[in-house]
N, C-alpha and C. Protein backbone atom coordinates (compact mmCIF):
# COMPACT_ATOMS: atom_id res chain seq x y z
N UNK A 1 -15.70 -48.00 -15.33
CA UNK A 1 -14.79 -48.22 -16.42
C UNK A 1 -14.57 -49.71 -16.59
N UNK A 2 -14.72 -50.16 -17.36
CA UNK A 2 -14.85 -51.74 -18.10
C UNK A 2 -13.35 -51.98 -17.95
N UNK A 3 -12.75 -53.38 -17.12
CA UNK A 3 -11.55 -53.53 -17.49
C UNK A 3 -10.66 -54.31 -18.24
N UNK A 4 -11.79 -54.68 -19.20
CA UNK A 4 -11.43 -55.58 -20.07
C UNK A 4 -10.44 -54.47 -21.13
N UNK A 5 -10.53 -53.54 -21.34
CA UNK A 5 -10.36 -52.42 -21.95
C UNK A 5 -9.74 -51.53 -21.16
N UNK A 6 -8.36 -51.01 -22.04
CA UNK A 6 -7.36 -50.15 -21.27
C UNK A 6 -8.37 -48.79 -20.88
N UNK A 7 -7.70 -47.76 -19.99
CA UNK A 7 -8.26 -46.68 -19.49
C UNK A 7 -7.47 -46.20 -19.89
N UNK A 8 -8.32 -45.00 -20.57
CA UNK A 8 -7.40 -44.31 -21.54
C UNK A 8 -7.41 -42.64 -21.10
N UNK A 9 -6.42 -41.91 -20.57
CA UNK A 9 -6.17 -40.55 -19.85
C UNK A 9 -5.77 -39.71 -20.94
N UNK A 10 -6.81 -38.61 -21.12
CA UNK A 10 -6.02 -37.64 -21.98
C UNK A 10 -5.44 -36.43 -21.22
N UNK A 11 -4.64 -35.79 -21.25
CA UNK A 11 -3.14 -35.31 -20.77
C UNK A 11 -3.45 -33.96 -21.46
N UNK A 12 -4.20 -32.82 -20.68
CA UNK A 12 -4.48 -31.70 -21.63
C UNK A 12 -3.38 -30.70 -21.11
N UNK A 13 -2.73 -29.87 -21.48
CA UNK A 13 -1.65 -28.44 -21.20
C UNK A 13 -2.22 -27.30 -21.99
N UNK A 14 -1.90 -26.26 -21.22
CA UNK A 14 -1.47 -25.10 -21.69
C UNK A 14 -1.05 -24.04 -20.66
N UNK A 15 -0.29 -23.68 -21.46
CA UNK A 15 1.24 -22.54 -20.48
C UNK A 15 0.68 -21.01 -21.30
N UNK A 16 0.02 -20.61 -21.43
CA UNK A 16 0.12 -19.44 -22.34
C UNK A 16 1.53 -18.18 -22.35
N UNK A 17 2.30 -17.73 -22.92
CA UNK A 17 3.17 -17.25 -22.70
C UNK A 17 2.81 -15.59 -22.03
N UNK A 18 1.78 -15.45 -22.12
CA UNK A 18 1.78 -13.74 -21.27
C UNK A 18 0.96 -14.37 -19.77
N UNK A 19 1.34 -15.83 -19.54
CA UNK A 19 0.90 -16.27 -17.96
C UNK A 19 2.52 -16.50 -17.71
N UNK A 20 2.60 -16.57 -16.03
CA UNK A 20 3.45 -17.21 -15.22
C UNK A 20 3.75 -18.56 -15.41
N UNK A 21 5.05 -18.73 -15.82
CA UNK A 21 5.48 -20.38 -16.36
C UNK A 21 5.05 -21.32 -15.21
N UNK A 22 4.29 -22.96 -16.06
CA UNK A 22 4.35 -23.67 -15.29
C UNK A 22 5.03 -24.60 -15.59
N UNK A 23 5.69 -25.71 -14.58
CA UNK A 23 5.78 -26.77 -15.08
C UNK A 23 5.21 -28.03 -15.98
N UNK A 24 4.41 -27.64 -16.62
CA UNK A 24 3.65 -28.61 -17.58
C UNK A 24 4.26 -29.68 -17.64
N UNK A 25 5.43 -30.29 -18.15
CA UNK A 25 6.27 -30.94 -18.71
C UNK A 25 6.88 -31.83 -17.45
N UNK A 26 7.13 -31.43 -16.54
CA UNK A 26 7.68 -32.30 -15.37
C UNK A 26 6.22 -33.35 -14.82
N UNK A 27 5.31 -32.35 -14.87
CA UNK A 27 3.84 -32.93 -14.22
C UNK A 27 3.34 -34.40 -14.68
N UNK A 28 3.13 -34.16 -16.36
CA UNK A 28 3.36 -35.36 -17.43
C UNK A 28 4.28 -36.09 -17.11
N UNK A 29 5.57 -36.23 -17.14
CA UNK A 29 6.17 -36.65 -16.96
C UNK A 29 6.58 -37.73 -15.34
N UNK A 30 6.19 -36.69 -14.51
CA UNK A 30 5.37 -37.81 -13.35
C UNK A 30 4.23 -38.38 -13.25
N UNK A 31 3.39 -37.98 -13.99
CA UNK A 31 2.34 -38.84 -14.70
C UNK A 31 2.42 -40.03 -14.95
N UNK A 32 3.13 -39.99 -16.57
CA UNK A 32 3.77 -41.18 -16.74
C UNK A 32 4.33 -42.14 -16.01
N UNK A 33 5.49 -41.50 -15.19
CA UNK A 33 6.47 -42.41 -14.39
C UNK A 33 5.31 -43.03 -13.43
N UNK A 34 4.41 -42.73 -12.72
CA UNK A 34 3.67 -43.13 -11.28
C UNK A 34 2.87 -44.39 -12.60
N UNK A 35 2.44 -43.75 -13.53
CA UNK A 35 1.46 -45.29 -14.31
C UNK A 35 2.67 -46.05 -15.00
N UNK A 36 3.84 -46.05 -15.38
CA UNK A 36 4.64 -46.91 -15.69
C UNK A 36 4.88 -48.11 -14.20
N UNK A 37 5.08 -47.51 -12.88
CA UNK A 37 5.74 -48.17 -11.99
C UNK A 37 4.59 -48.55 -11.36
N UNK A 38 3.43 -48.46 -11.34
CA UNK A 38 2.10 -48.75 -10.67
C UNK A 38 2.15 -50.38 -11.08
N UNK A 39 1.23 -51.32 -10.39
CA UNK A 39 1.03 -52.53 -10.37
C UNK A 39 0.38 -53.19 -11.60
N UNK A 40 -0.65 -52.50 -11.80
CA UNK A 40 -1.43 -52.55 -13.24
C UNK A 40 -1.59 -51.25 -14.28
N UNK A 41 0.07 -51.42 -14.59
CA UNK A 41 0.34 -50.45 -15.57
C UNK A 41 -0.21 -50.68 -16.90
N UNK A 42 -0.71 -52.24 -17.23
CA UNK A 42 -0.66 -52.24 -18.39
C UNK A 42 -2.39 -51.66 -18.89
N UNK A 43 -2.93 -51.30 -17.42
CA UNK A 43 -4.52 -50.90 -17.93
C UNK A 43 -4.53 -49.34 -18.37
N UNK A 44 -3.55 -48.95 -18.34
CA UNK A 44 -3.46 -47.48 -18.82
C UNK A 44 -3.21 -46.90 -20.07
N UNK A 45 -3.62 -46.22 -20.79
CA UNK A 45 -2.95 -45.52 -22.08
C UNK A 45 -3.01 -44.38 -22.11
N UNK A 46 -1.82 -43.43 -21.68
CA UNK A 46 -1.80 -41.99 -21.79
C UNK A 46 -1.53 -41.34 -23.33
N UNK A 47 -2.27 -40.18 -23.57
CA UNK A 47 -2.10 -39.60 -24.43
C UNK A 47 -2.34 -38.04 -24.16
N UNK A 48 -1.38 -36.81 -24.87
CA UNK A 48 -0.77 -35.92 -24.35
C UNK A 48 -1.80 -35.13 -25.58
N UNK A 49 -2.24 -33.75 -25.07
CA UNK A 49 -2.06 -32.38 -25.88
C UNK A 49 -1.47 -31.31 -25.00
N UNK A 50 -0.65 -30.68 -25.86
CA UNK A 50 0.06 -29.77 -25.20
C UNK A 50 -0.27 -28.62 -26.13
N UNK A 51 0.12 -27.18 -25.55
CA UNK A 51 -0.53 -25.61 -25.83
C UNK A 51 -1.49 -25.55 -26.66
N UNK A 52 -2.74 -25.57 -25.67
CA UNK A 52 -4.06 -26.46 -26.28
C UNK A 52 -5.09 -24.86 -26.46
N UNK A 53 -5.32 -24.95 -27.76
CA UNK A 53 -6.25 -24.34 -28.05
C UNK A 53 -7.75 -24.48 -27.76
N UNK A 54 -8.55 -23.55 -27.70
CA UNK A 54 -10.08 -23.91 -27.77
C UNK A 54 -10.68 -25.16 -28.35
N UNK A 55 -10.50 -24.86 -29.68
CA UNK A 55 -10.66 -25.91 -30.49
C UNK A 55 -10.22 -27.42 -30.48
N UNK A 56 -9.08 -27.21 -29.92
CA UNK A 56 -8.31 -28.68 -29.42
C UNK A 56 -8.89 -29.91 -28.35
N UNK A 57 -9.70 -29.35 -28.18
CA UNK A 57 -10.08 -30.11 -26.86
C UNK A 57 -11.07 -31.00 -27.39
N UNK A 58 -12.70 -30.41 -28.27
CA UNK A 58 -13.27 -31.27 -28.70
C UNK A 58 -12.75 -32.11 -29.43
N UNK A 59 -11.39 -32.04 -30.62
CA UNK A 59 -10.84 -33.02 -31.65
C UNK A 59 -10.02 -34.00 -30.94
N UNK A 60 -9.48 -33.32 -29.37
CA UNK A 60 -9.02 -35.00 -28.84
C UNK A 60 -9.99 -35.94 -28.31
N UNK A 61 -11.43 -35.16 -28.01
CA UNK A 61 -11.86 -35.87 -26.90
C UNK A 61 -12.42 -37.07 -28.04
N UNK A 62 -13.11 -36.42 -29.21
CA UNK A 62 -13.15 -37.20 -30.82
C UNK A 62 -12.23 -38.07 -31.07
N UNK A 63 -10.86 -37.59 -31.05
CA UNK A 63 -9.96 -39.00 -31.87
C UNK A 63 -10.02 -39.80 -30.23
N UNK A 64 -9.80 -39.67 -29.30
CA UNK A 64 -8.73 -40.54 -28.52
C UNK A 64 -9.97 -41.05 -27.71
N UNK A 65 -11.13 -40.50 -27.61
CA UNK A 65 -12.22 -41.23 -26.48
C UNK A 65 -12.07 -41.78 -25.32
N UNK A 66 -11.30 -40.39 -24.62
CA UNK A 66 -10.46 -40.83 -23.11
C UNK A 66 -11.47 -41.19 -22.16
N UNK A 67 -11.55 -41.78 -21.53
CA UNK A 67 -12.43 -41.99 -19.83
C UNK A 67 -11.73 -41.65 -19.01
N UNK A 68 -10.76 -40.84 -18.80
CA UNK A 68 -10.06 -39.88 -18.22
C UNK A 68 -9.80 -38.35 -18.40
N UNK A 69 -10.09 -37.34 -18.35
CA UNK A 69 -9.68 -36.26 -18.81
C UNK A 69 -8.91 -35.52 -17.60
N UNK A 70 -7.47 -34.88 -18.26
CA UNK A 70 -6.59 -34.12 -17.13
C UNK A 70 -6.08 -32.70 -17.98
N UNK A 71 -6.79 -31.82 -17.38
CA UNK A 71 -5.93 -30.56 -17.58
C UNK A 71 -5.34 -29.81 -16.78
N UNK A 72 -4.23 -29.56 -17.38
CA UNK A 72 -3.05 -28.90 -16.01
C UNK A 72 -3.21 -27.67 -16.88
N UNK A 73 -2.65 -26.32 -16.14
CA UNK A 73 -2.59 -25.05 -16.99
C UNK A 73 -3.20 -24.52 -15.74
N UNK A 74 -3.67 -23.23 -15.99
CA UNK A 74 -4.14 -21.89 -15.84
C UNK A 74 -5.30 -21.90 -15.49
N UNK A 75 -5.89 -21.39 -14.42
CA UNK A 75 -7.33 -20.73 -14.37
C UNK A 75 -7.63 -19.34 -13.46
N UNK A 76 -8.73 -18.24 -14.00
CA UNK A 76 -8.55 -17.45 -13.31
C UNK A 76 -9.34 -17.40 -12.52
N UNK A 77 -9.44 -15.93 -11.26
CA UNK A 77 -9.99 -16.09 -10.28
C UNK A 77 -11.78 -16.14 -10.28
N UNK A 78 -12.36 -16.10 -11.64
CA UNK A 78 -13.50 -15.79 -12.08
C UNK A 78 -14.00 -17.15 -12.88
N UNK A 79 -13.54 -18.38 -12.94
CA UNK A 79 -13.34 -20.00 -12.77
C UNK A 79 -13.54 -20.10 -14.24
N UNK A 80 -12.23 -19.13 -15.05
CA UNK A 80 -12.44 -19.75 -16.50
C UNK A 80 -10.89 -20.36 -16.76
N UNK A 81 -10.92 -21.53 -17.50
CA UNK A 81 -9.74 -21.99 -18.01
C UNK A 81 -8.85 -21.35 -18.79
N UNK A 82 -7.65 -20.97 -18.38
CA UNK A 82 -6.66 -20.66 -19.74
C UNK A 82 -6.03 -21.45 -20.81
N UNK A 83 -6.55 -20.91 -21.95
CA UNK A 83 -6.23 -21.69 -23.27
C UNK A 83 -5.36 -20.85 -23.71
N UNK A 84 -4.67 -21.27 -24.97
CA UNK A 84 -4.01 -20.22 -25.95
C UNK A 84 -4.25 -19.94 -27.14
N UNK A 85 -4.90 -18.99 -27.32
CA UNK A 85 -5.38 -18.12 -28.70
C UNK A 85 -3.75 -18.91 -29.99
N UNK A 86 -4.32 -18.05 -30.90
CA UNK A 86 -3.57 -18.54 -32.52
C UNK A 86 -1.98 -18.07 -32.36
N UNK A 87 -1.58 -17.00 -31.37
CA UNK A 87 -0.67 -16.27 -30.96
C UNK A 87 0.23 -16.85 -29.34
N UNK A 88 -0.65 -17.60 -28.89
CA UNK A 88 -0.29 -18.24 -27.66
C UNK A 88 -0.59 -17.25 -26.27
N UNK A 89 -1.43 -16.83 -26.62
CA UNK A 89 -1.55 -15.96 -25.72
C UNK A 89 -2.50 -16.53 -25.27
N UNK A 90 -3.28 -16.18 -23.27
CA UNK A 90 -4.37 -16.28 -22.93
C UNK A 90 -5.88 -16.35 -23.66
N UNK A 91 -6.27 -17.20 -24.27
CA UNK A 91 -7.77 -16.99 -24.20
C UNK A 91 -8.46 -18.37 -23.54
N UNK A 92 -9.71 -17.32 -22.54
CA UNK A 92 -10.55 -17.72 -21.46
C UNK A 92 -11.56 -18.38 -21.73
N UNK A 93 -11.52 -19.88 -21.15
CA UNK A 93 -12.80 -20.56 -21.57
C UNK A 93 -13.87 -20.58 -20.56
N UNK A 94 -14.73 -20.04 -20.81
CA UNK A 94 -15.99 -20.10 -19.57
C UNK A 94 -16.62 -21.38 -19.25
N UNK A 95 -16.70 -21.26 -18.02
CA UNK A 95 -17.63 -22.23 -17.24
C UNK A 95 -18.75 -23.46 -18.23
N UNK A 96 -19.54 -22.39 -18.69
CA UNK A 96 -20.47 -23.03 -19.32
C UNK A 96 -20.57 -23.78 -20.70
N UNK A 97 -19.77 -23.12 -21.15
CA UNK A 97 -18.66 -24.14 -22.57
C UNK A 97 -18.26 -24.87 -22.11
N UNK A 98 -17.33 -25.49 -21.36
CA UNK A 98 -16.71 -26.64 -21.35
C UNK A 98 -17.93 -27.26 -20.73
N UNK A 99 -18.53 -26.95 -20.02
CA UNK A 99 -19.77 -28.04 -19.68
C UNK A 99 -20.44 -28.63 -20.65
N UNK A 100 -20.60 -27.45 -21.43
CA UNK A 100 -21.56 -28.04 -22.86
C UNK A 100 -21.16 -29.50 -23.74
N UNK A 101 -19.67 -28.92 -23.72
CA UNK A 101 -18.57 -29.81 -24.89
C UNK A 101 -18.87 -31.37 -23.73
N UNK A 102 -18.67 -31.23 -22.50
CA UNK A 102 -18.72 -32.43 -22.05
C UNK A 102 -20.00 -33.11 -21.57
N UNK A 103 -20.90 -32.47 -21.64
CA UNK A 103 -22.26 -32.97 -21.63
C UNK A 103 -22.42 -34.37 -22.94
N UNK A 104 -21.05 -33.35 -24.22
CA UNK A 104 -21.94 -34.51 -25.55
C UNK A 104 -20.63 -35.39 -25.24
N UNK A 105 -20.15 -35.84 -24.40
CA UNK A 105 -18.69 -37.24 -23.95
C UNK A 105 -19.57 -38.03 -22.66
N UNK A 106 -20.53 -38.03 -22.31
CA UNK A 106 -20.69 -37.95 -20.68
C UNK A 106 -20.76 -39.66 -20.91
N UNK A 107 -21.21 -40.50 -21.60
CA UNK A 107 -21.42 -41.78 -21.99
C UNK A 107 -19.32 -42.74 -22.22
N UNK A 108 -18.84 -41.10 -22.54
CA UNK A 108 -17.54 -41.86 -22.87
C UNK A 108 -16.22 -41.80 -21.53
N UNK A 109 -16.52 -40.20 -21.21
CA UNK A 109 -15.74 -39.93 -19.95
C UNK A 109 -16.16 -40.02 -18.54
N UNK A 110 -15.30 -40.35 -18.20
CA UNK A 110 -15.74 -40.87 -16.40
C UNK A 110 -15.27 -39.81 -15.73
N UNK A 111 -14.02 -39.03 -15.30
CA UNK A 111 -13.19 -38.45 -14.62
C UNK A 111 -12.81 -37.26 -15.22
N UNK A 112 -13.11 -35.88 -15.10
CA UNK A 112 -11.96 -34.86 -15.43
C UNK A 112 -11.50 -34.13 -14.26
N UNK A 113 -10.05 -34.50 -14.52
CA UNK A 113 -9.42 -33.77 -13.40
C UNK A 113 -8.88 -31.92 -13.94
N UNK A 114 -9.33 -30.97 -13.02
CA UNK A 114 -9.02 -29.76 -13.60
C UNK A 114 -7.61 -29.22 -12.43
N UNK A 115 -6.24 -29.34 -13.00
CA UNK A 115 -5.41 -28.94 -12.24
C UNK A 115 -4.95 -27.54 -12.56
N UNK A 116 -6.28 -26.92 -12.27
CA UNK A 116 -5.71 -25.40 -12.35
C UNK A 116 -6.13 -24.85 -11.32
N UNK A 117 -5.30 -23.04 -10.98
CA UNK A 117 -5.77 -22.75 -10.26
C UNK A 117 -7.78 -21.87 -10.14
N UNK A 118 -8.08 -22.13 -9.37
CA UNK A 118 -9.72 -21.46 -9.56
C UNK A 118 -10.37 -21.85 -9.97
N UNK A 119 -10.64 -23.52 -10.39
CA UNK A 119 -11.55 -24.32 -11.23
C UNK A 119 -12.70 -24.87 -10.72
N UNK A 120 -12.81 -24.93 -9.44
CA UNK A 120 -13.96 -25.00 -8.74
C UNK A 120 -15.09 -24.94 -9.46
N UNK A 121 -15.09 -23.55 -10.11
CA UNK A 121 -16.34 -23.80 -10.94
C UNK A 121 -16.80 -24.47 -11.58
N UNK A 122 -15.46 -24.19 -12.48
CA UNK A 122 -15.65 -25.11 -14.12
C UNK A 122 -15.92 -26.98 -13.22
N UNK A 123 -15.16 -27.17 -12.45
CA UNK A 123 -15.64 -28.60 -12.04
C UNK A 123 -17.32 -28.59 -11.57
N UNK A 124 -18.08 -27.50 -10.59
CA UNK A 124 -19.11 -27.72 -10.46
C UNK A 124 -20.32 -27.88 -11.18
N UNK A 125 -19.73 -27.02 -12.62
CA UNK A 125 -20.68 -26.66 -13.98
C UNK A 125 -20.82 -28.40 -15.14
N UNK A 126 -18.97 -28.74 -14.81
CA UNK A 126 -19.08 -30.63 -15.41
C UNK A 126 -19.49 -31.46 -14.88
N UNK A 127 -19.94 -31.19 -13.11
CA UNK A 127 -20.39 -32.27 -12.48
C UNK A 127 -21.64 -32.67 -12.73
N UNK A 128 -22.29 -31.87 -13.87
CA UNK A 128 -24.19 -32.44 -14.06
C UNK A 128 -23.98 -33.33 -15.15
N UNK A 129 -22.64 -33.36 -16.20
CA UNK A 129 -22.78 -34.67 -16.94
C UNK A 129 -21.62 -35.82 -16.36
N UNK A 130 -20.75 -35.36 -15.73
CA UNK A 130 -19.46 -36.79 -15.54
C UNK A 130 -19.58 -37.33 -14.07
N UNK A 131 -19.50 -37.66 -14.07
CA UNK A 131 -19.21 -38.79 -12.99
C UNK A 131 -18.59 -38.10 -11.38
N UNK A 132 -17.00 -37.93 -12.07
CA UNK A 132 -16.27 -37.85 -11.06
C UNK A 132 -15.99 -36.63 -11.87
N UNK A 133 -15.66 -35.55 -10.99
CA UNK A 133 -14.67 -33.91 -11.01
C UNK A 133 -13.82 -33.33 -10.05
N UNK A 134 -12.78 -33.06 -10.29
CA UNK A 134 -11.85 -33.00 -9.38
C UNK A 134 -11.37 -31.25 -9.83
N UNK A 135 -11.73 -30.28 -9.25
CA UNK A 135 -11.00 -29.11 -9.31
C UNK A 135 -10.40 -28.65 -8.26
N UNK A 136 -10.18 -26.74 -7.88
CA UNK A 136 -9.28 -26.14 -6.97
C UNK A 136 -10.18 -25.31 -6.80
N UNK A 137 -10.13 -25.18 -5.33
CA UNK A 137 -11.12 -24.03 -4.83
C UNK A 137 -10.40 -23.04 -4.35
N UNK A 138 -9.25 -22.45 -4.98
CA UNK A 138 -8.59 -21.00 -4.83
C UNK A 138 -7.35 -21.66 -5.77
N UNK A 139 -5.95 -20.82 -5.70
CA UNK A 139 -4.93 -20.65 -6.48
C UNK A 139 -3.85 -22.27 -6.06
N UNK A 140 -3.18 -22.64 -6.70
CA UNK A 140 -2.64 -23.80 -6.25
C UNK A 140 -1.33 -23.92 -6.88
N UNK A 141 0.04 -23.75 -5.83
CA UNK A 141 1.23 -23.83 -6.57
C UNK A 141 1.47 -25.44 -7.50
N UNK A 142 2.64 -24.86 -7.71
CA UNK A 142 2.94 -26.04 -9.01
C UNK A 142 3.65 -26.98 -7.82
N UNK A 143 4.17 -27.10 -6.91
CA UNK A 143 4.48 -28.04 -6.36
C UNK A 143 3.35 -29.03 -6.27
N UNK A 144 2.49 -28.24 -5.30
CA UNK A 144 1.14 -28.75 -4.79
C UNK A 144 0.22 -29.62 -6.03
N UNK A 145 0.38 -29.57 -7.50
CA UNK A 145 -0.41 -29.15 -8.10
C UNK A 145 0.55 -30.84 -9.02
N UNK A 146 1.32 -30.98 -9.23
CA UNK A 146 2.25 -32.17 -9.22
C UNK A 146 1.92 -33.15 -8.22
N UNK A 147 2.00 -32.76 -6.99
CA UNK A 147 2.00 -33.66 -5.46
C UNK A 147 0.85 -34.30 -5.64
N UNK A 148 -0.57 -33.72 -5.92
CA UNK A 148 -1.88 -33.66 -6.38
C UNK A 148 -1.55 -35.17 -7.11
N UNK A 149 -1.52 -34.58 -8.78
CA UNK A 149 -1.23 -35.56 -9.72
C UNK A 149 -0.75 -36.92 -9.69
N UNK A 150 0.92 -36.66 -8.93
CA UNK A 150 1.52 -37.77 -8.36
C UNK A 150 0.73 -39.14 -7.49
N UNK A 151 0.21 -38.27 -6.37
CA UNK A 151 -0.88 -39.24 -5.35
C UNK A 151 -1.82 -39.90 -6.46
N UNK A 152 -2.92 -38.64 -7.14
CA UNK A 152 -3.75 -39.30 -7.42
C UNK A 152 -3.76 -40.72 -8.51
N UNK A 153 -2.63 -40.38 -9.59
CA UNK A 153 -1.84 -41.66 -10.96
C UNK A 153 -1.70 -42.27 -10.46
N UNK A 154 -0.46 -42.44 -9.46
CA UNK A 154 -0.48 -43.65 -8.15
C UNK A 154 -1.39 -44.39 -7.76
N UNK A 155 -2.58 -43.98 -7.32
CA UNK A 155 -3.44 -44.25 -6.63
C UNK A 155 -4.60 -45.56 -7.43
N UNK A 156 -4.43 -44.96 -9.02
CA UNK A 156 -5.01 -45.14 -9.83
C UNK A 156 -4.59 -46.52 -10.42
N UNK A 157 -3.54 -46.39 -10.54
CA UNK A 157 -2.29 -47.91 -10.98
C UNK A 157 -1.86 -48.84 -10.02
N UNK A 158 -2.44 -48.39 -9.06
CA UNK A 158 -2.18 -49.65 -8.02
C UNK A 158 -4.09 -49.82 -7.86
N UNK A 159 -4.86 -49.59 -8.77
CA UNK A 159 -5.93 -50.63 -9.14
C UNK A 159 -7.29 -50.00 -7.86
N UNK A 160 -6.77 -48.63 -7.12
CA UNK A 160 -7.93 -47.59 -6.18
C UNK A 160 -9.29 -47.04 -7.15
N UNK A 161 -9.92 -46.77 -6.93
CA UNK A 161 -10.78 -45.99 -7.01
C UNK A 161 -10.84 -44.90 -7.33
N UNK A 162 -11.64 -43.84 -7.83
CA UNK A 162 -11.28 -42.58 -8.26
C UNK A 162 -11.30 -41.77 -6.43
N UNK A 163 -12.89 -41.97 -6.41
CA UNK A 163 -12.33 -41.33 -5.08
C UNK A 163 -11.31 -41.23 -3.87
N UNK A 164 -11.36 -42.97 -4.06
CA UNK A 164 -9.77 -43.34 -3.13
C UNK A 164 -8.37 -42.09 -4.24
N UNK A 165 -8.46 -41.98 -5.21
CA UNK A 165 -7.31 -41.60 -5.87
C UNK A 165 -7.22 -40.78 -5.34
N UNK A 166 -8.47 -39.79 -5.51
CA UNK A 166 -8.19 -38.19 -5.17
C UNK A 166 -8.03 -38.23 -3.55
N UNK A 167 -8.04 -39.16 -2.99
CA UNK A 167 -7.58 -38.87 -1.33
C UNK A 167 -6.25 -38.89 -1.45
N UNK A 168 -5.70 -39.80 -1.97
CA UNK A 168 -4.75 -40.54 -2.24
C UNK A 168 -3.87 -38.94 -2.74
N UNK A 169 -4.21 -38.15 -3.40
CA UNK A 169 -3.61 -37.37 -4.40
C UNK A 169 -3.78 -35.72 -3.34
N UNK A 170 -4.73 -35.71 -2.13
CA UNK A 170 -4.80 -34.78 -1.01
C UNK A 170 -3.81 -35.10 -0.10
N UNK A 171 -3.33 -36.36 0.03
CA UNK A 171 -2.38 -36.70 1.33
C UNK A 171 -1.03 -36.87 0.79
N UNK A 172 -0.79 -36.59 -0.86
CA UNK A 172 0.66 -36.49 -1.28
C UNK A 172 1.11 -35.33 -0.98
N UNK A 173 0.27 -34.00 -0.75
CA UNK A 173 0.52 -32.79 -0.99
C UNK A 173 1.11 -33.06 0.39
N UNK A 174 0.24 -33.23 1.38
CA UNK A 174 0.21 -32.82 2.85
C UNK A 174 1.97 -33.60 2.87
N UNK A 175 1.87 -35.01 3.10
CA UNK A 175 3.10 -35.30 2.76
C UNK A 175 4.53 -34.72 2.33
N UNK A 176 4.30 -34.12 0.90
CA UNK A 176 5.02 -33.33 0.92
C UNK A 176 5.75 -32.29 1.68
N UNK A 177 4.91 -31.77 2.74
CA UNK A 177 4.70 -30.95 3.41
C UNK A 177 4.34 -29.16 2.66
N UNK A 178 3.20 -29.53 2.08
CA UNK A 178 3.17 -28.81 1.05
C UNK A 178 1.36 -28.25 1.79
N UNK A 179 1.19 -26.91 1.97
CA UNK A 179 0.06 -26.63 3.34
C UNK A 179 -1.26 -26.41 2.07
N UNK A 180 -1.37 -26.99 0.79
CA UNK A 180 -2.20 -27.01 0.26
C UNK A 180 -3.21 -27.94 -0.39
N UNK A 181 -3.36 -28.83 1.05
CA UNK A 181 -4.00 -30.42 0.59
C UNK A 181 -5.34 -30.22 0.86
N UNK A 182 -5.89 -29.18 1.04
CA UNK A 182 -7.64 -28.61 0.80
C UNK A 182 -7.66 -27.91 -0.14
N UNK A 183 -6.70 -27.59 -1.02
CA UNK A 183 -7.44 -27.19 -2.10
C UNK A 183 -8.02 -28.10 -3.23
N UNK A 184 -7.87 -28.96 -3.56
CA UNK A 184 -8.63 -29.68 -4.26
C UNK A 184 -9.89 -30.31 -4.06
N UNK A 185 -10.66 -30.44 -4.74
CA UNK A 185 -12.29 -30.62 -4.43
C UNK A 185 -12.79 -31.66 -5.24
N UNK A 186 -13.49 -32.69 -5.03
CA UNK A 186 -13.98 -33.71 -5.78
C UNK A 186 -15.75 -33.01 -5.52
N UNK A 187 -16.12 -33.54 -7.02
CA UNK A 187 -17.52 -33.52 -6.93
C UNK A 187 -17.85 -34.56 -7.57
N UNK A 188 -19.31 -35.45 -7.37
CA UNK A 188 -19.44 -36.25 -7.78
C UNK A 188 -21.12 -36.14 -8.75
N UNK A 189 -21.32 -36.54 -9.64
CA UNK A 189 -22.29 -36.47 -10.65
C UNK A 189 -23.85 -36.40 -9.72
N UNK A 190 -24.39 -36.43 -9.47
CA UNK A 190 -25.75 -36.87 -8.88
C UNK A 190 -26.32 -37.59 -9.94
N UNK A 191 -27.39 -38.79 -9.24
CA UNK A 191 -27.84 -39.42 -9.98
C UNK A 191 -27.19 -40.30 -11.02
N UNK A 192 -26.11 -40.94 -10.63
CA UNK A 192 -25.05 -41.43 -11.70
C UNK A 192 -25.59 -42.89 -11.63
């Protein structure tokens, strides 16, 4: 990532209402706060979608041309993302779609972090075009799943590395005392 030029994080949500509430909104919100109080805050520019449709995802990755991508929300045990249909309800994005969509960003995005639970996949299926992928290799509470976030923004604004981040973002959990600092998984691109 060039640092002549801010790094720009897009901030993806979705809560679908026939899922188990998450905190979406607190998560962002420590988001923010860890890159406001970080050392080199001013290399950051967050930008938010919230109850994100299918469709939503290619038109941010279009307007905002993040080199960051973060989605918090839902995933099931069969490693598809939860989105929300026209009604807000669950609909499941497979593995191999979102790979596709990010195959045509791979020149623009560096990082997607998938903070859901069961994403393992979907991270192993983005790791043939991005760089860096960060998913969950089973279910991951919302504490854990914040603690995650927290470490890794931190990590990020005090001027680390991605991979340093995501250590950085495994030892907040533990810290916490929160017994789910293996679930998150970095993969890294081959051939990058």
């Amino acid at each position: 990532m060039n640092s002549d030029h801010p790094i720009k994080i897009l901030f993806l949500a979705s809560d679908p209402s026939d899922a188990s509430r998450l905190r979406l909104g607190q998560e962002l919100r420590d988001i923010q706060e860890r890159l406001q109080l970080g050392k080199y805050r001013e290399k950051f520019l967050l930008e938010q979608r919230m109850s994100l449709r299918p469709r939503d995802i290619s038109q941010a990755l279009l307007d905002f041309e993040p080199h960051i991508v973060h989605f918090s929300g839902h995933g099931t045990n069969t490693g598809e993302l939860c989105l929300e249909d026209e009604l807000g309800k669950i609909q499941s994005v497979p593995p191999d779609a979102l790979a596709a969509l990010f195959a045509l960003v791979d020149e623009q995005v560096n990082c997607v972090v998938l903070n859901a639970c069961h994403s393992e996949t979907q991270a192993k299926a983005i790791s043939q075009h991005i760089n860096f992928i960060i998913g969950m290799n089973q279910a991951i509470g919302d504490k854990a799943a914040i603690a995650f976030a927290v470490g890794f923004y931190k990590a990020l604004a005090a001027n680390r590395s991605i991979d340093k981040a995501y250590k950085f973002g495994c030892v907040e959990i533990q810290i916490e005392g929160i017994p789910e600092h293996l679930t998150p998984v970095l993969y890294e691109k081959k051939n990058r």
